[in-house]
N, C-alpha and C. Protein backbone atom coordinates (compact mmCIF):
# COMPACT_ATOMS: atom_id res chain seq x y z
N UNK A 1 -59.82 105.22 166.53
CA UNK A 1 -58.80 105.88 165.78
C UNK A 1 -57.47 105.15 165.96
N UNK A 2 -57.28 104.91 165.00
CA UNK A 2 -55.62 103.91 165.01
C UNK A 2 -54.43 105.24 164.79
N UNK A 3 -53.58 105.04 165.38
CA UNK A 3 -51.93 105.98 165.16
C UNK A 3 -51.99 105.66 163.50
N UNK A 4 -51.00 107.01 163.18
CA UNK A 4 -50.58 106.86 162.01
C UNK A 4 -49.47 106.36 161.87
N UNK A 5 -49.12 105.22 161.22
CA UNK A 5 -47.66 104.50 161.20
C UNK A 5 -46.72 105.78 161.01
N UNK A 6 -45.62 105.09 161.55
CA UNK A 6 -44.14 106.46 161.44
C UNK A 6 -43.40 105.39 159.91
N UNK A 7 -43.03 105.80 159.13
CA UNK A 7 -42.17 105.79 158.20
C UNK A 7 -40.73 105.80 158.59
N UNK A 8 -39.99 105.04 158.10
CA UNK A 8 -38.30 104.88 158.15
C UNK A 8 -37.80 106.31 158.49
N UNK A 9 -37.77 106.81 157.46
CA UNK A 9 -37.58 108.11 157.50
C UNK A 9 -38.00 108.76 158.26
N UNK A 10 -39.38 109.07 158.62
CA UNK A 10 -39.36 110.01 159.43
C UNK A 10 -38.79 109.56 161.33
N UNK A 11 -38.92 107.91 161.46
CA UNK A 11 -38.21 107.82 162.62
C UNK A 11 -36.32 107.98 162.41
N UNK A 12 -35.85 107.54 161.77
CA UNK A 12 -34.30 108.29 161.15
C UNK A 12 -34.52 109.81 162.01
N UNK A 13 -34.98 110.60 161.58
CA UNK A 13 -34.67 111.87 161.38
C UNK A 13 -35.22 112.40 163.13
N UNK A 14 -35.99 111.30 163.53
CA UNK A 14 -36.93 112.29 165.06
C UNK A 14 -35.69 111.30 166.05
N UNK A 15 -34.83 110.48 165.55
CA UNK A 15 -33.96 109.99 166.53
C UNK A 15 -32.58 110.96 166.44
N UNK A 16 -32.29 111.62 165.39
CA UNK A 16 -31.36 112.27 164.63
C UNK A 16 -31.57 113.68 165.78
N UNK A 17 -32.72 114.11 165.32
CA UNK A 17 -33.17 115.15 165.97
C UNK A 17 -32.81 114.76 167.83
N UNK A 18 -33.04 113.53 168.35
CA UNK A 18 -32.85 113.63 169.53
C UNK A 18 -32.24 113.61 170.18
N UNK A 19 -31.20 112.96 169.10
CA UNK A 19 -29.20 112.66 169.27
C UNK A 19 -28.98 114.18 169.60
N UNK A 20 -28.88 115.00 168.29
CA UNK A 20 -29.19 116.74 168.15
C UNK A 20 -28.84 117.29 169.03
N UNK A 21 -30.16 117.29 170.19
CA UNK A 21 -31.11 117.95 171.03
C UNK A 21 -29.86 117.80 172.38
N UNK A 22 -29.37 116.33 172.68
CA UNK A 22 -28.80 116.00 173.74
C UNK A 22 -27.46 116.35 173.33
N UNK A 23 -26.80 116.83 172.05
CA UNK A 23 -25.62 117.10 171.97
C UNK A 23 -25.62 118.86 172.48
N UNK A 24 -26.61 119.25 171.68
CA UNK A 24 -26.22 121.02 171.64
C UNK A 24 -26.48 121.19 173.25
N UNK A 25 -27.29 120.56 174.28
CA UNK A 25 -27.77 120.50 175.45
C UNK A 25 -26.31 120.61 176.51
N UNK A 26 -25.71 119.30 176.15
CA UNK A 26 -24.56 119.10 176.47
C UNK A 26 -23.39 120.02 176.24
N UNK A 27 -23.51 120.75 175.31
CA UNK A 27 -22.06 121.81 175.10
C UNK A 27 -22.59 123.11 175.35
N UNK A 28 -24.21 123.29 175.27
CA UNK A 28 -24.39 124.76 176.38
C UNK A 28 -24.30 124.23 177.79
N UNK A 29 -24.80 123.56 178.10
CA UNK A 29 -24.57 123.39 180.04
C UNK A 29 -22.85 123.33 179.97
N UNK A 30 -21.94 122.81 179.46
CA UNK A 30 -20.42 122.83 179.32
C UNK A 30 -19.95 124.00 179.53
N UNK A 31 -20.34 125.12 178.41
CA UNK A 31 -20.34 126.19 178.21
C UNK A 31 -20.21 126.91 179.32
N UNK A 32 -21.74 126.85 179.70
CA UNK A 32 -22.11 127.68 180.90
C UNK A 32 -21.30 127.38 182.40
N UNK A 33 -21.27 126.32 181.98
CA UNK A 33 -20.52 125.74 183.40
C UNK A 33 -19.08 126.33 183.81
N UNK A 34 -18.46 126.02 182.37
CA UNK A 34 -17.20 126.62 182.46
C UNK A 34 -17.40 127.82 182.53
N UNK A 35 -18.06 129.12 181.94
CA UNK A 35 -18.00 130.54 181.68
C UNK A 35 -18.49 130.81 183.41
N UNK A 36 -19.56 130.13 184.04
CA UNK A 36 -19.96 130.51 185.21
C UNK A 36 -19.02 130.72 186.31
N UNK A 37 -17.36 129.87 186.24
CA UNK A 37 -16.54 129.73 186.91
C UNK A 37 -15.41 130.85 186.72
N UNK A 38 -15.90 131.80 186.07
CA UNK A 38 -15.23 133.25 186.08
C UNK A 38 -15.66 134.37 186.97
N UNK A 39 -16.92 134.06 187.14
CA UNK A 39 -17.48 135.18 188.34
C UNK A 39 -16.89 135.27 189.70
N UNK A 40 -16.94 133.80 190.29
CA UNK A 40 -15.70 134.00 191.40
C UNK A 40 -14.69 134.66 191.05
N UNK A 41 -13.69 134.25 190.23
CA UNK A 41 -12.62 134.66 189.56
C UNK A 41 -12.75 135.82 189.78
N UNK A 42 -13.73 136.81 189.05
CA UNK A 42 -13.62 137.94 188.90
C UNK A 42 -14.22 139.04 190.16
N UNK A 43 -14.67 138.36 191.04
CA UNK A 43 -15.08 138.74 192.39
C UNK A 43 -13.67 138.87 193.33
N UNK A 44 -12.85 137.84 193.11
CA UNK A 44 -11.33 137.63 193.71
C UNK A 44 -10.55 138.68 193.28
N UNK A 45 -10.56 138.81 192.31
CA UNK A 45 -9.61 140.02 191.25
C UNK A 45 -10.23 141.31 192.10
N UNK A 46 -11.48 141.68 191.77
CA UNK A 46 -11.75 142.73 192.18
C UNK A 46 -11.77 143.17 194.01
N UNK A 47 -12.02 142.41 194.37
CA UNK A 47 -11.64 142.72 195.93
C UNK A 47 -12.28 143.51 196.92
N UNK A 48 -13.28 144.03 196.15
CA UNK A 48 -14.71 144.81 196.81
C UNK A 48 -15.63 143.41 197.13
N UNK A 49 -15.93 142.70 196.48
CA UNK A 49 -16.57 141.71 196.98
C UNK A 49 -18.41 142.12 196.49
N UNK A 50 -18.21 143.23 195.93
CA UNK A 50 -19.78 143.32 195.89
C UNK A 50 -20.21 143.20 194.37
N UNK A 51 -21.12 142.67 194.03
CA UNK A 51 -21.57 142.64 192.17
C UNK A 51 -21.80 144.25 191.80
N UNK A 52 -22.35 144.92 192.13
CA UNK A 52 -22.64 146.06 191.84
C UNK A 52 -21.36 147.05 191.79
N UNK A 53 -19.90 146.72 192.17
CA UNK A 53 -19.54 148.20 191.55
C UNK A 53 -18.06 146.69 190.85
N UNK A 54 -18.56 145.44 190.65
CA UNK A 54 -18.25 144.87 189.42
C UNK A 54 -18.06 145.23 188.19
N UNK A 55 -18.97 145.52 187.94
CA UNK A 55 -19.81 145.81 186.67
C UNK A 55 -19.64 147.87 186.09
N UNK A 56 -19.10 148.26 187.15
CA UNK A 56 -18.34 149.35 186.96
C UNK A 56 -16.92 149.66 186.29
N UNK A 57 -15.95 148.51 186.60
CA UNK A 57 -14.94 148.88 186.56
C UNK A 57 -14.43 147.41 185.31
N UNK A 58 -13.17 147.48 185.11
CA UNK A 58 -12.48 147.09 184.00
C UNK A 58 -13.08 145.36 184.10
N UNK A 59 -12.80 144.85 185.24
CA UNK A 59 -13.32 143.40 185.32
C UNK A 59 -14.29 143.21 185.05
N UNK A 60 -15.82 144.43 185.11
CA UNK A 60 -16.62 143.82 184.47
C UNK A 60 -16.99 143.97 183.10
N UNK A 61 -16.55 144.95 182.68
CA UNK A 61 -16.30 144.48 181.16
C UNK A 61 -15.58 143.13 180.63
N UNK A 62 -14.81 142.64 181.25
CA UNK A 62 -14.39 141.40 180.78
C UNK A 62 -14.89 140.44 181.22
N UNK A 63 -16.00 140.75 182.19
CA UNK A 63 -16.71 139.77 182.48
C UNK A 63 -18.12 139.27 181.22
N UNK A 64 -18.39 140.82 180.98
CA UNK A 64 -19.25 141.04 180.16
C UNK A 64 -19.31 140.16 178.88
N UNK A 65 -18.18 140.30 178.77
CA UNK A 65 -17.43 140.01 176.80
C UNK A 65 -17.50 138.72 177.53
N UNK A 66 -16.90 138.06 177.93
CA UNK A 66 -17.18 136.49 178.66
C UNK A 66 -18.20 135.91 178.30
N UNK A 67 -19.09 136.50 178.83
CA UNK A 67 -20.69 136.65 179.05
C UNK A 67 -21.08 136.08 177.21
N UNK A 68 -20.56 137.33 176.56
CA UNK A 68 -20.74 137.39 175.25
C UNK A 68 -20.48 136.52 174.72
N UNK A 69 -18.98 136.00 174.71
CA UNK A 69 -18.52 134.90 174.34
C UNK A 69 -19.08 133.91 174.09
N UNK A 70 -19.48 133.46 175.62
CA UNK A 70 -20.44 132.29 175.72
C UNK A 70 -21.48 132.01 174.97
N UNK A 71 -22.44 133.34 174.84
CA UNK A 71 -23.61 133.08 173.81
C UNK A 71 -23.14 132.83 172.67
N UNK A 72 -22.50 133.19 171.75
CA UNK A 72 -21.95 133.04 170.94
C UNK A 72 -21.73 131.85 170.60
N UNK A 73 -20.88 131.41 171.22
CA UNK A 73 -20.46 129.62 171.59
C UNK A 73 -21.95 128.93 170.88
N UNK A 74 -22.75 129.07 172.08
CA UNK A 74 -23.70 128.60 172.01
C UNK A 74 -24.62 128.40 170.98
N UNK A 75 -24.65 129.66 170.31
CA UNK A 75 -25.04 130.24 168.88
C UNK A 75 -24.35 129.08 167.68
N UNK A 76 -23.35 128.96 167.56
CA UNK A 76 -22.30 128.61 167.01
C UNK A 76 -22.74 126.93 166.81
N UNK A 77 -22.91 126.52 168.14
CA UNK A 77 -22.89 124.91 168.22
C UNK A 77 -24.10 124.96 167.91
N UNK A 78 -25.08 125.62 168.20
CA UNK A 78 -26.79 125.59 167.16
C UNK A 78 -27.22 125.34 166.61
N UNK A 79 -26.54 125.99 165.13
CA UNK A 79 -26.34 126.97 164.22
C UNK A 79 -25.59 125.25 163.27
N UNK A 80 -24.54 124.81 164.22
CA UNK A 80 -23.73 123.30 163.48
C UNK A 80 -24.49 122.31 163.49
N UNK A 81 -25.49 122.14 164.57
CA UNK A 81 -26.31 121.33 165.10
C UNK A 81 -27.56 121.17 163.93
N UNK A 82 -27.72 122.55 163.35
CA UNK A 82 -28.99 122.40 162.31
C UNK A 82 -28.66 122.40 161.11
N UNK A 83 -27.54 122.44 161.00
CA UNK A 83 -26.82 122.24 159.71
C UNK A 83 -26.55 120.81 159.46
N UNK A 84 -26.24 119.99 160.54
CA UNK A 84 -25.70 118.48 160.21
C UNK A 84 -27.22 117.64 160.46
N UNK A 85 -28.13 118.54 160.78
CA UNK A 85 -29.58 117.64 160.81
C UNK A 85 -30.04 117.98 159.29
N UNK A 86 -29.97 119.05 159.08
CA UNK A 86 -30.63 119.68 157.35
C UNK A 86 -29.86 118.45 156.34
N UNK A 87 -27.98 118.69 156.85
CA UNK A 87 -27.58 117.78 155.74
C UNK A 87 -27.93 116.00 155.74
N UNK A 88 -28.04 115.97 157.25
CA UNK A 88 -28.92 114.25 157.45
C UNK A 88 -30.40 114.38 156.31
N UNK A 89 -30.53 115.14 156.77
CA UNK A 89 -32.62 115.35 156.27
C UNK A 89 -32.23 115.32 154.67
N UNK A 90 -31.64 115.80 154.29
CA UNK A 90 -31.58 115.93 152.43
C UNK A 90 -31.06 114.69 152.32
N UNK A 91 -29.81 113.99 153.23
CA UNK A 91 -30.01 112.44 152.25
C UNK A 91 -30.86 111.44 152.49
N UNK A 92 -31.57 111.50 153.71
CA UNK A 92 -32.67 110.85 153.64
C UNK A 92 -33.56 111.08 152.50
N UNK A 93 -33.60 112.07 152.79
CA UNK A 93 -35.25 112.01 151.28
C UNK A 93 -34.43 111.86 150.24
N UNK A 94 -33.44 112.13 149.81
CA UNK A 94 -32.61 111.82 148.30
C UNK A 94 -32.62 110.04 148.41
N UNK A 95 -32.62 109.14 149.82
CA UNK A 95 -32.43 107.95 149.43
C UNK A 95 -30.96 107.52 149.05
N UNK A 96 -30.04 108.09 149.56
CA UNK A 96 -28.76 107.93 149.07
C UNK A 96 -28.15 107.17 150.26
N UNK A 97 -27.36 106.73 150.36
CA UNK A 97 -26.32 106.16 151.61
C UNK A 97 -25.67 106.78 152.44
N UNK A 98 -26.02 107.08 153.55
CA UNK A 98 -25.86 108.15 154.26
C UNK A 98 -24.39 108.06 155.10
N UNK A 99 -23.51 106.95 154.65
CA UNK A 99 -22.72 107.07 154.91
C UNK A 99 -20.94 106.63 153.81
N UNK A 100 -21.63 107.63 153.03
CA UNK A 100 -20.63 107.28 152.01
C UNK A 100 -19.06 107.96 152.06
């Protein structure tokens, strides 16, 4: 059994995809990294020191929404990520100059 040759195109688009993969990768670990560096923060603020009555009081609601934030973010850069591969993918198969 011989491989099936890869086509221009479809290697274009699985390198596109891998560029992609290592960008959205890169701005959730960013993300997270930065958003993760509020929990101290908000452990300092609060001054009990314990997670559990955190999550009781005003800081952890804003920890929460933080929390939220972040996914969001994440959502967001996704969401851009499959949009600028869809719009790569349509000029490939249109055959047009993909950098006009």
């Amino acid at each position: 059994m011989t491989p099936q040759p890869i086509s221009p195109k479809e290697k274009k688009l699985r390198n596109l995809r891998k560029i992609l993969w290592i960008i959205f990768s890169a701005i959730s670990i960013t993300i997270l990294l930065v958003g993760s560096l509020s929990v101290p923060a908000a452990l300092l603020i609060n001054k009990t020191g314990s997670i559990s009555s955190l999550f009781a009081n005003q800081t952890g609601l804003i920890l929460l929404s933080l929390l939220a934030i972040a996914l969001v973010k994440i959502g967001v850069s996704g969401i851009i990520c499959l949009v600028i591969y869809y719009i790569f993918k349509y000029r490939v198969e249109k055959d047009d100059d993909l950098f006009l």
